[in-house]
Protein backbone atom coordinates (compact mmCIF):
# COMPACT_ATOMS: atom_id res chain seq x y z
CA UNK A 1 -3.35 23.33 -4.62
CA UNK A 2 -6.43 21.12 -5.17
CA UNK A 3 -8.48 19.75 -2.21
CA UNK A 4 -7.89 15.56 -2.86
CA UNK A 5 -4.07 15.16 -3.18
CA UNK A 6 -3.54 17.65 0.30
CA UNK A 7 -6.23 15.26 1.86
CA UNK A 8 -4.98 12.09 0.34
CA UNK A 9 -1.44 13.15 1.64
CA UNK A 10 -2.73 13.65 5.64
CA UNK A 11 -3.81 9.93 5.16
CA UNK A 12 -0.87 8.36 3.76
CA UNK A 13 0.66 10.02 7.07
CA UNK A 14 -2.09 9.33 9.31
CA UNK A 15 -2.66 5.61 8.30
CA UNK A 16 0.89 4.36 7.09
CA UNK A 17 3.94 4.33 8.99
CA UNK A 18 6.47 4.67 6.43
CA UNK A 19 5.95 5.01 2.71
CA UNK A 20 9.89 4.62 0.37
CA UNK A 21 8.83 5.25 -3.07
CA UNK A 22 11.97 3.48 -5.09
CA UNK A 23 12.59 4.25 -8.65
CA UNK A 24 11.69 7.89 -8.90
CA UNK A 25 14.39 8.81 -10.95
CA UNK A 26 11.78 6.88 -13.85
CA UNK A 27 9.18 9.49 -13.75
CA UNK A 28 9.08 11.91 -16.09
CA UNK A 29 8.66 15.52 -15.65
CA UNK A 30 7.02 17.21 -18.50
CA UNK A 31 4.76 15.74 -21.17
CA UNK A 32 2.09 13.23 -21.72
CA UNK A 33 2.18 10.54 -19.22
CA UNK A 34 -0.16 7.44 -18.76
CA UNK A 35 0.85 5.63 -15.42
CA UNK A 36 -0.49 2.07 -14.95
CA UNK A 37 -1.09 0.97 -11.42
CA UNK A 38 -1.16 -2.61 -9.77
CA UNK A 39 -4.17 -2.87 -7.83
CA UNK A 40 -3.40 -4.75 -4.33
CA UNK A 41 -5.66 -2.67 -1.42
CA UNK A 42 -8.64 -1.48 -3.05
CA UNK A 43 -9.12 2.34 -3.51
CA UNK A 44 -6.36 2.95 -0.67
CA UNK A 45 -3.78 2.50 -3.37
CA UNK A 46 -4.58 5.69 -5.22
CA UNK A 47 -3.87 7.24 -1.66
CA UNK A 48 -0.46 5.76 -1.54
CA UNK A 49 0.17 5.94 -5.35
CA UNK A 50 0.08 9.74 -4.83
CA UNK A 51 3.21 9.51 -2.56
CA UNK A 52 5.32 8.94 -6.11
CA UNK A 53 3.65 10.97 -8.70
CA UNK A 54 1.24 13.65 -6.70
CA UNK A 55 -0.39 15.26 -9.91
CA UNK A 56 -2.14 11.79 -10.24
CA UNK A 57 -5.59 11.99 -11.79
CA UNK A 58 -7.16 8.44 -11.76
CA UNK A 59 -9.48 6.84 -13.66
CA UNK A 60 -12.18 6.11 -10.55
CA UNK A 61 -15.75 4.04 -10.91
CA UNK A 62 -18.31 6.16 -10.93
CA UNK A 63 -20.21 4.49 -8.02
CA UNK A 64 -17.30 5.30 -5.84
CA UNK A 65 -18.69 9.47 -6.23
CA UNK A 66 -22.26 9.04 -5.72
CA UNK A 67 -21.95 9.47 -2.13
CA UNK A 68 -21.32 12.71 -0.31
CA UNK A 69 -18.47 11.05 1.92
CA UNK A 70 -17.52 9.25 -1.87
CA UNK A 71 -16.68 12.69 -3.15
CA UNK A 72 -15.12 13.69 -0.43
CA UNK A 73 -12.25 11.09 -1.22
CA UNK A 74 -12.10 10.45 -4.24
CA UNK A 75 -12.18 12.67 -7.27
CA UNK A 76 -10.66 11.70 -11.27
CA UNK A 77 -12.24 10.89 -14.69
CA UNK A 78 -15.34 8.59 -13.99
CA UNK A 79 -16.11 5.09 -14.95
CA UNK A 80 -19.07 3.14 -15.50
CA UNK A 81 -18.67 -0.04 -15.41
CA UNK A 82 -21.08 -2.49 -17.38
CA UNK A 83 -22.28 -3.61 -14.20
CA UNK A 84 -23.88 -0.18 -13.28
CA UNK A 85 -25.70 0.46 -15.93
CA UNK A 86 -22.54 1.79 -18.28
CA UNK A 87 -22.79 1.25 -22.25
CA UNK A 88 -20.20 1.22 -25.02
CA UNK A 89 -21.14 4.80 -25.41
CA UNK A 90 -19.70 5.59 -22.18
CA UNK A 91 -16.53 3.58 -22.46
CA UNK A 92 -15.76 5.59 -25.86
CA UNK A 93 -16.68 8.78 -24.32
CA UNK A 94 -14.12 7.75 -21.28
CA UNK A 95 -11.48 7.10 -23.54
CA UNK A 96 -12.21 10.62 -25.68
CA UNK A 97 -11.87 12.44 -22.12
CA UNK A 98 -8.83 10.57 -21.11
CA UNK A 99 -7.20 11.38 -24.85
CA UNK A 100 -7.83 15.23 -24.12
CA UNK A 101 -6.39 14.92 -20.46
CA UNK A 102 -2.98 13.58 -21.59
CA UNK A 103 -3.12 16.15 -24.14
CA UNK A 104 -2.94 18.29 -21.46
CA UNK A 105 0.43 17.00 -20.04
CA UNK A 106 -1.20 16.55 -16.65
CA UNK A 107 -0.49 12.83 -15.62
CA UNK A 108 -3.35 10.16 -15.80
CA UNK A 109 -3.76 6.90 -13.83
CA UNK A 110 -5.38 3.84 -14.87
CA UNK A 111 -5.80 0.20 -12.74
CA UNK A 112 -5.68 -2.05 -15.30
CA UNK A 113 -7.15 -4.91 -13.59
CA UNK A 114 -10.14 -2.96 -12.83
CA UNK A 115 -10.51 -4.66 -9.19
CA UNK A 116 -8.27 -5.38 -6.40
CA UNK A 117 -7.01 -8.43 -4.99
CA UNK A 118 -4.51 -9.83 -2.10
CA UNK A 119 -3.52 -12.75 -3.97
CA UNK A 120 -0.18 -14.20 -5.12
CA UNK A 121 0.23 -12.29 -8.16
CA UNK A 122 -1.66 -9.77 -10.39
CA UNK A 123 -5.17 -10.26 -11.66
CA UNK A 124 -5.78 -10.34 -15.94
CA UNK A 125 -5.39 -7.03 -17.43
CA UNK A 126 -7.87 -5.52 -19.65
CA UNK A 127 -7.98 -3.58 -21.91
CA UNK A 128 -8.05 0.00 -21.81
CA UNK A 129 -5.48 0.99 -20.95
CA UNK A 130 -3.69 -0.09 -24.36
CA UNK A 131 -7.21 1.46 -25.83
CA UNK A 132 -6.27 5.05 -24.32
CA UNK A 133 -2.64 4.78 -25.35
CA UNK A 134 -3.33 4.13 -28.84
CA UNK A 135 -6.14 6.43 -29.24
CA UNK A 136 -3.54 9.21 -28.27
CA UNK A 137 -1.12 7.73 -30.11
CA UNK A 138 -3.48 8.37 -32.83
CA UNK A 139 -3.66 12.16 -32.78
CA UNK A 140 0.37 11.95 -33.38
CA UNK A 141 1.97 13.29 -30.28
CA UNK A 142 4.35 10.44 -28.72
CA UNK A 143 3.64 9.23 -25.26
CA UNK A 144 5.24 8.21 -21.97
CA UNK A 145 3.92 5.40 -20.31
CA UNK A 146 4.99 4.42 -16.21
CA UNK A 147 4.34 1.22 -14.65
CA UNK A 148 3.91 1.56 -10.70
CA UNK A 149 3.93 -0.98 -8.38
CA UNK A 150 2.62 -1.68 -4.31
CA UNK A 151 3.76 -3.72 -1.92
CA UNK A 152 2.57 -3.61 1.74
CA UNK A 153 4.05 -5.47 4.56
CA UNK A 154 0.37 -5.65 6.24
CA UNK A 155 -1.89 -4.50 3.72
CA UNK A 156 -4.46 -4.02 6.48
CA UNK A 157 -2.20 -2.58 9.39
CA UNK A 158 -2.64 0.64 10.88
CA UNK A 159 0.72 2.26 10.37
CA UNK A 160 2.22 -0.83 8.23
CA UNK A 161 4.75 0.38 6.04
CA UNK A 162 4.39 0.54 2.25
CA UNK A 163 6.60 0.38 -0.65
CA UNK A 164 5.86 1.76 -4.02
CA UNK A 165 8.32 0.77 -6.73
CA UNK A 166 8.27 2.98 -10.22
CA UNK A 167 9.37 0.79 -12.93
CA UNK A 168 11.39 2.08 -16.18
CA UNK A 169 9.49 4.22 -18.21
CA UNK A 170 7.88 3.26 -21.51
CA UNK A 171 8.17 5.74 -24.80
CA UNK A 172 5.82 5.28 -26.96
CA UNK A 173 5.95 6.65 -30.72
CA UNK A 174 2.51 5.88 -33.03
CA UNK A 175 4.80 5.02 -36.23
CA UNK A 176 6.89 1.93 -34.56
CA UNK A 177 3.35 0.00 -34.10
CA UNK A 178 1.90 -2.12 -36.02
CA UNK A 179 -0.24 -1.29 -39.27
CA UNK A 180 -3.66 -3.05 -38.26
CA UNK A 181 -5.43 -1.33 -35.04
CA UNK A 182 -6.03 -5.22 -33.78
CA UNK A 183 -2.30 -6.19 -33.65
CA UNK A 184 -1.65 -2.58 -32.07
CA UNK A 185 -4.12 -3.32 -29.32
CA UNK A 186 -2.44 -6.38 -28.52
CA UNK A 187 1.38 -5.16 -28.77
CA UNK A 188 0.64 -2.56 -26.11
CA UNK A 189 -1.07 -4.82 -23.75
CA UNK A 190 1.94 -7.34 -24.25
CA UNK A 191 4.52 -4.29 -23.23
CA UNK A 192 2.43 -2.74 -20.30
CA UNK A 193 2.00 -6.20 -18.66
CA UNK A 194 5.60 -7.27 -19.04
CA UNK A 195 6.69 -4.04 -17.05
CA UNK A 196 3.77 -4.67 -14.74
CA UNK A 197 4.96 -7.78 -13.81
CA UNK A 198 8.31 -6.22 -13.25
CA UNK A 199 7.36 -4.46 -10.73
CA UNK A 200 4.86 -6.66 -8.97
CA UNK A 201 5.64 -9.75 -7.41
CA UNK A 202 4.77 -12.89 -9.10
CA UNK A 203 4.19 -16.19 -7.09
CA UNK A 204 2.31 -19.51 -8.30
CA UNK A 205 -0.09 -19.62 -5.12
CA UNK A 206 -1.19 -18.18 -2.50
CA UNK A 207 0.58 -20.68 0.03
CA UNK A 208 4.05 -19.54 -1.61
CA UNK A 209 3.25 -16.15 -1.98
CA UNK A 210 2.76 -15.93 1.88
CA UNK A 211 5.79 -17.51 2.85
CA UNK A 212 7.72 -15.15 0.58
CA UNK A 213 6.10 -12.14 2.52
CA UNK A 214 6.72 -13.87 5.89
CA UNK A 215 10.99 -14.46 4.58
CA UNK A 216 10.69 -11.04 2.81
CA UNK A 217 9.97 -9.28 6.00
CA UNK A 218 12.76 -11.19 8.02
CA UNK A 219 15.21 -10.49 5.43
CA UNK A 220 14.27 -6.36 6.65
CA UNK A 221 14.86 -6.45 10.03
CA UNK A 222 18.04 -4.57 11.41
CA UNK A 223 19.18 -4.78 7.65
CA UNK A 224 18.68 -1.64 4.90
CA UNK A 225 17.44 -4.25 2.62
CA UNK A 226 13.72 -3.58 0.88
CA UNK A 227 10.91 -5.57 1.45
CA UNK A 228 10.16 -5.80 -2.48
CA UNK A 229 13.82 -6.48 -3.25
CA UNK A 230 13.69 -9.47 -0.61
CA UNK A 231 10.12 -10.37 -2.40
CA UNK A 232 11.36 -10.11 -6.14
CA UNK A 233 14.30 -12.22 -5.38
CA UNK A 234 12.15 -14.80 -4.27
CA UNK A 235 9.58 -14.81 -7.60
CA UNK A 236 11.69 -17.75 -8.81
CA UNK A 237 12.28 -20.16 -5.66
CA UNK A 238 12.19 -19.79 -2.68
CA UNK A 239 15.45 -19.81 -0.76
CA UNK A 240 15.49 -24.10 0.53
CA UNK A 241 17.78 -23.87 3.69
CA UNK A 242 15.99 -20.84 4.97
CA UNK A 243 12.81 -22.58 4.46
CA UNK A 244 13.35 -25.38 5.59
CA UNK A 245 14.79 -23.61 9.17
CA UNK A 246 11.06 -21.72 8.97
CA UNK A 247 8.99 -25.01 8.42
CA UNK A 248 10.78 -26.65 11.42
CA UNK A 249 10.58 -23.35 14.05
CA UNK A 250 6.72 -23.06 12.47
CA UNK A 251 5.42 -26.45 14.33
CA UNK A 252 7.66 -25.09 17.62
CA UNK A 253 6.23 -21.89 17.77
CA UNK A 254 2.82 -22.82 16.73
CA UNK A 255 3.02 -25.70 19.94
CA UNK A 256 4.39 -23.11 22.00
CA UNK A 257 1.83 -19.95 21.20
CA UNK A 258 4.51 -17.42 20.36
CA UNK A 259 3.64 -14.14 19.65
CA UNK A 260 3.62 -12.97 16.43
CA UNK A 261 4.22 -9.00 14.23
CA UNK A 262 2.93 -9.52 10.59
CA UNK A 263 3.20 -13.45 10.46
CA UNK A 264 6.41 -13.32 11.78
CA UNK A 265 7.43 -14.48 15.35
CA UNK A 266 10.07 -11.82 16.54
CA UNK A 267 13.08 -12.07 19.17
CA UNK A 268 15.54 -9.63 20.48
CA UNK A 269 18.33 -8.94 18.69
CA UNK A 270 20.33 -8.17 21.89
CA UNK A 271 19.45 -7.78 25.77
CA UNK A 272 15.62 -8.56 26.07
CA UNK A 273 15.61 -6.38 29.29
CA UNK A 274 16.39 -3.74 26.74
CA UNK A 275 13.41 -4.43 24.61
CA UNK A 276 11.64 -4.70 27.43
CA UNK A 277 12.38 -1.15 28.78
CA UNK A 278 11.83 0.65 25.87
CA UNK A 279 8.63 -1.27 24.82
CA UNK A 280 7.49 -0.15 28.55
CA UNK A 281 8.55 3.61 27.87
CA UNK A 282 7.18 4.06 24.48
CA UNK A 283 4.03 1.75 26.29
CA UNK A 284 2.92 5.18 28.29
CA UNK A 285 2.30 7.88 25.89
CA UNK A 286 1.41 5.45 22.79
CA UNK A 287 -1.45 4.17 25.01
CA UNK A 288 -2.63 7.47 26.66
CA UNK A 289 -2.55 8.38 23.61
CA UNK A 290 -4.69 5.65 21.73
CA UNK A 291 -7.31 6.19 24.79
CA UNK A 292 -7.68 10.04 23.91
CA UNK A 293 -8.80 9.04 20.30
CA UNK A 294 -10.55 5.83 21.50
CA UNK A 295 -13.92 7.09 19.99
CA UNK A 296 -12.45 7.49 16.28
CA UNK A 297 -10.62 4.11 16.46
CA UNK A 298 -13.82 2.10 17.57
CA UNK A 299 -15.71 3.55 14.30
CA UNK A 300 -12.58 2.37 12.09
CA UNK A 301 -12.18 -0.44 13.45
CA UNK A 302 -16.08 -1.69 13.78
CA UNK A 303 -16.72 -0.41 10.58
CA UNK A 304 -14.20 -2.62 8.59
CA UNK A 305 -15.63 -5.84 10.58
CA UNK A 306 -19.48 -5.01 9.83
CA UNK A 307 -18.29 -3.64 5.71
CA UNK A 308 -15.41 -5.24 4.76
CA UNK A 309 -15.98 -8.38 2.50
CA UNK A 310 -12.38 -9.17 2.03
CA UNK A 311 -9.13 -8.28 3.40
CA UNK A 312 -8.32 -5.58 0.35
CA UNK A 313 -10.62 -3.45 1.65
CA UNK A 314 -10.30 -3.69 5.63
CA UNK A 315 -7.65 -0.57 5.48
CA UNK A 316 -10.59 1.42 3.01
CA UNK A 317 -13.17 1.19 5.44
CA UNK A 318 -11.54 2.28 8.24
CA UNK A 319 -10.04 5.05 6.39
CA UNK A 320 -13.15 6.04 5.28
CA UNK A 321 -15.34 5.96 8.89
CA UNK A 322 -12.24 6.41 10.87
CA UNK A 323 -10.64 9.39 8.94
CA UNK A 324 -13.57 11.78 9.15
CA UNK A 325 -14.04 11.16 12.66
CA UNK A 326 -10.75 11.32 13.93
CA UNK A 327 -10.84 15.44 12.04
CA UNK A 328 -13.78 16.03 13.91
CA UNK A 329 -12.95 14.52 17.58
CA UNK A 330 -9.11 15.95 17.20
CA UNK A 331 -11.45 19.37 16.32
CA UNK A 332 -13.70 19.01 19.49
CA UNK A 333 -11.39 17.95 21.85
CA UNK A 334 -8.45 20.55 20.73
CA UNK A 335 -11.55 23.64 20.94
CA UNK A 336 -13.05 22.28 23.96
CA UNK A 337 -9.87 22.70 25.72
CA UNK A 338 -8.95 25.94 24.54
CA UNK A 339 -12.46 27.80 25.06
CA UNK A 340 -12.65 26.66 28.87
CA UNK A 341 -9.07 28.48 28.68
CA UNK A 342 -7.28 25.12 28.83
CA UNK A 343 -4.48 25.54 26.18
CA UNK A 344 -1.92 23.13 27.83
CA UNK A 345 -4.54 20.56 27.99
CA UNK A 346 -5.14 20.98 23.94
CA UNK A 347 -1.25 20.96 23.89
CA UNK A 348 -1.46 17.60 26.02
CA UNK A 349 -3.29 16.09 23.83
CA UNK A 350 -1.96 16.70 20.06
CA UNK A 351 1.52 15.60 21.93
CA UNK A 352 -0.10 12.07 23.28
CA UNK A 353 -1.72 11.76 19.73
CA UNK A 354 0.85 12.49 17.51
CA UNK A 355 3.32 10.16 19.93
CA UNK A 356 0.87 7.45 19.60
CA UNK A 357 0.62 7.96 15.79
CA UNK A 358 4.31 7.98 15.65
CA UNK A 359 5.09 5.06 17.90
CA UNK A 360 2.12 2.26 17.30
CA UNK A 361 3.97 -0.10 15.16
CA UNK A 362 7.54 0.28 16.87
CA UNK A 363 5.39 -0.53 19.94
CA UNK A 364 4.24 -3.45 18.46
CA UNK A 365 7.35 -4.89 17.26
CA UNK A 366 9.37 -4.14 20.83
CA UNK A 367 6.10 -5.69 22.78
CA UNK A 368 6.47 -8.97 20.67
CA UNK A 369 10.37 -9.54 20.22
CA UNK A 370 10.30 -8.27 24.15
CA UNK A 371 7.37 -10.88 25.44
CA UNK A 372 8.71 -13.79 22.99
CA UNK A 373 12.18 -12.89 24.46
CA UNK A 374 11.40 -13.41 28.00
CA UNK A 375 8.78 -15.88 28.12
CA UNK A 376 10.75 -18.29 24.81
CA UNK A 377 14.26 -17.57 25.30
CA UNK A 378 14.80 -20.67 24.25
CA UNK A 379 13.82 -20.36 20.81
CA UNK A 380 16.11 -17.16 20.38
CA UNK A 381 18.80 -18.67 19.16
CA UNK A 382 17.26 -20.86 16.18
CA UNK A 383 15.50 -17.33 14.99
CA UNK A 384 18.52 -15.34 14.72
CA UNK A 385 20.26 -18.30 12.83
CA UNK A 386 17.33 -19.15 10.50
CA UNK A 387 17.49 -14.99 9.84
CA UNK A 388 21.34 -15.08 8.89
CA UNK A 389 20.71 -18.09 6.54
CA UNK A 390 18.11 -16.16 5.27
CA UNK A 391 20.29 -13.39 4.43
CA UNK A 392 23.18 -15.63 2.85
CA UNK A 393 20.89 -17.09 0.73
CA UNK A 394 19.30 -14.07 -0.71
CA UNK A 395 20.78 -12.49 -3.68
């Protein structure tokens, strides 16, 4: 097994509370394959991507691997980018190494918006990707092509929960194109972003695509429904009933300072003494817990306010600092303790840590439906209606 997907799979579990990958049946399992990726939360995606097709090898800047810690996470075919220093030499070398990787029947991933961004809907595609497809079109062997798309419920959140949705796959054949290498270029670009924007969610600004996440994420809770199937049913309008229940409980809870998980303000959906209770019992170990690993939490969490510019890259940053130093205090702590002949202690402490890992977001969600229960009671009653119109008016 190689070194990066192993590692990249420890931080999928580490970082992300629950990752459904929906659509597998769509990946292929022998032959050339060129998967194209929506690009939502900067070079964490690749992490999560893996959780759907592991043999991923991406297409990765080359800036990203100049760095010792740089290699240590990410590895694939390297890009240089106009902007450091690359030259159309390099792009048609790229595209030459990519051609000979897919001739290899080992998968290859491309971005192709080359960048990341939390915004309502994807950013312009380039290029090439069609550019790789034809070129191994060109050598005559017939090609698979799989759109994938991400959708996180807190892009940001430690131990959000993540969806990855694997659209239907694309067969390609280099005789059904058209005859001038111009009006091939295009035809491919036209077919990857149609099934790109199937599985991405669409919205015409930012305002609308928030409120869609904030409904989306209602529409989840204590149902089986998907987040992305509650999003994509809202790409064309917004349900008007349900949002016009939101707008009004909005300038309440606002007035009121209710607490909020992910946008949302939560209530109990039965006894709040309940919620209380078990928000209180999970309370113990998730926060002993959290204080054993206090040191490698500080550097994550520091490190994303002083380095992150924007919030697609809040998660990378403290993946990157926090990751590293979480392996080496877990290390230190679980060796200290077992050298001064303390093995229950070093027992102690991967239980509190992997109870904390475990529990953090249910925590969350119990401490705010519990608090907002008891302290706004009053309001209880308007959330759980505005949540069953909600769910009557979704498809």
């Amino acid at each position: 097994m190689k070194f990066h997907p192993i590692f990249h799979g420890f931080i999928r579990r580490l970082y992300y509370g629950r990752i459904t990958v929906t659509g597998g049946e769509h990946v292929p399992t022998s032959g050339p394959l060129l998967v194209l990726c929506l690009h939502r939360n900067g070079a964490v995606d690749g992490f999560v991507y893996r959780a759907a097709v592991p043999r991923l090898t991406f297409l990765v800047r080359a800036k990203l691997r100049k760095s010792v810690l740089g290699k240590l996470f990410f590895s694939g075919v390297e890009v240089v980018r106009s902007e450091d220093g690359g030259s159309p030499a390099d792009n048609l070398a790229m595209i030459d190494t990519c051609v000979r990787h897919l001739q290899s029947d080992e998968p290859l991933a491309i971005f192709p918006e080359g960048t990341s961004k939390l915004g309502p809907r994807h950013l312009p595609f380039k290029s090439g990707a069609a550019r790789i497809a034809l070129s191994h079109l060109e050598t005559g062997r017939p090609l698979t092509v799989l759109p994938l798309g991400i959708h996180y419920e807190c892009p940001w959140a430690f131990r959000s929960r993540v969806e990855v949705v694997v659209g239907e796959a694309i067969r390609l054949e280099g005789s059904g194109l058209p005859a001038s290498r111009g009006a091939r270029l295009r035809e491919l670009k036209e077919r990857f972003t149609t099934a790109l924007e199937a599985v991405g969610s669409n919205a015409p600004d930012a305002r609308t695509f928030d409120l869609a996440q904030e409904l989306a994420y209602i529409a989840t809770l204590g149902t089986g429904r998907r987040y992305f199937e509650a999003l994509k049913s809202m790409e064309q309008s917004l349900p008007a009933k349900a949002v016009q229940a939101w707008k009004r409980r909005e300038i309440v809870t606002w007035d009121k300072l209710v607490l909020r998980h992910q946008g949302v303000p939560l209530f109990p959906m039965g006894p709040a003494w309940l919620y209380v209770l078990l928000a209180l019992l999970l309370a113990v170990p998730v926060l002993g817990g959290a204080l054993l690993n206090l040191p490698p939490l500080a550097v994550g969490y520091f490190s994303a306010r002083r380095f992150a510019d924007d919030t697609n890259v809040i998660a990378l940053w403290r993946i990157l600092t926090g990751v590293p130093c979480f392996v080496l205090w877990a290390a230190a702590c679980v060796l200290t303790a077992t050298l001064f002949g303390h093995g229950w202690l070093a027992l102690g402490y991967l239980g509190l840590t992997w109870i904390a890992v475990r529990g953090w977001y249910r925590l969350k969600k119990l401490t705010v439906a519990a608090s907002n229960g008891l302290i706004h009671s009053d309001l209880r009653d308007e959330a759980l209606a505005l949540r069953r119109t909600l769910l009557t008016e979704l498809p």
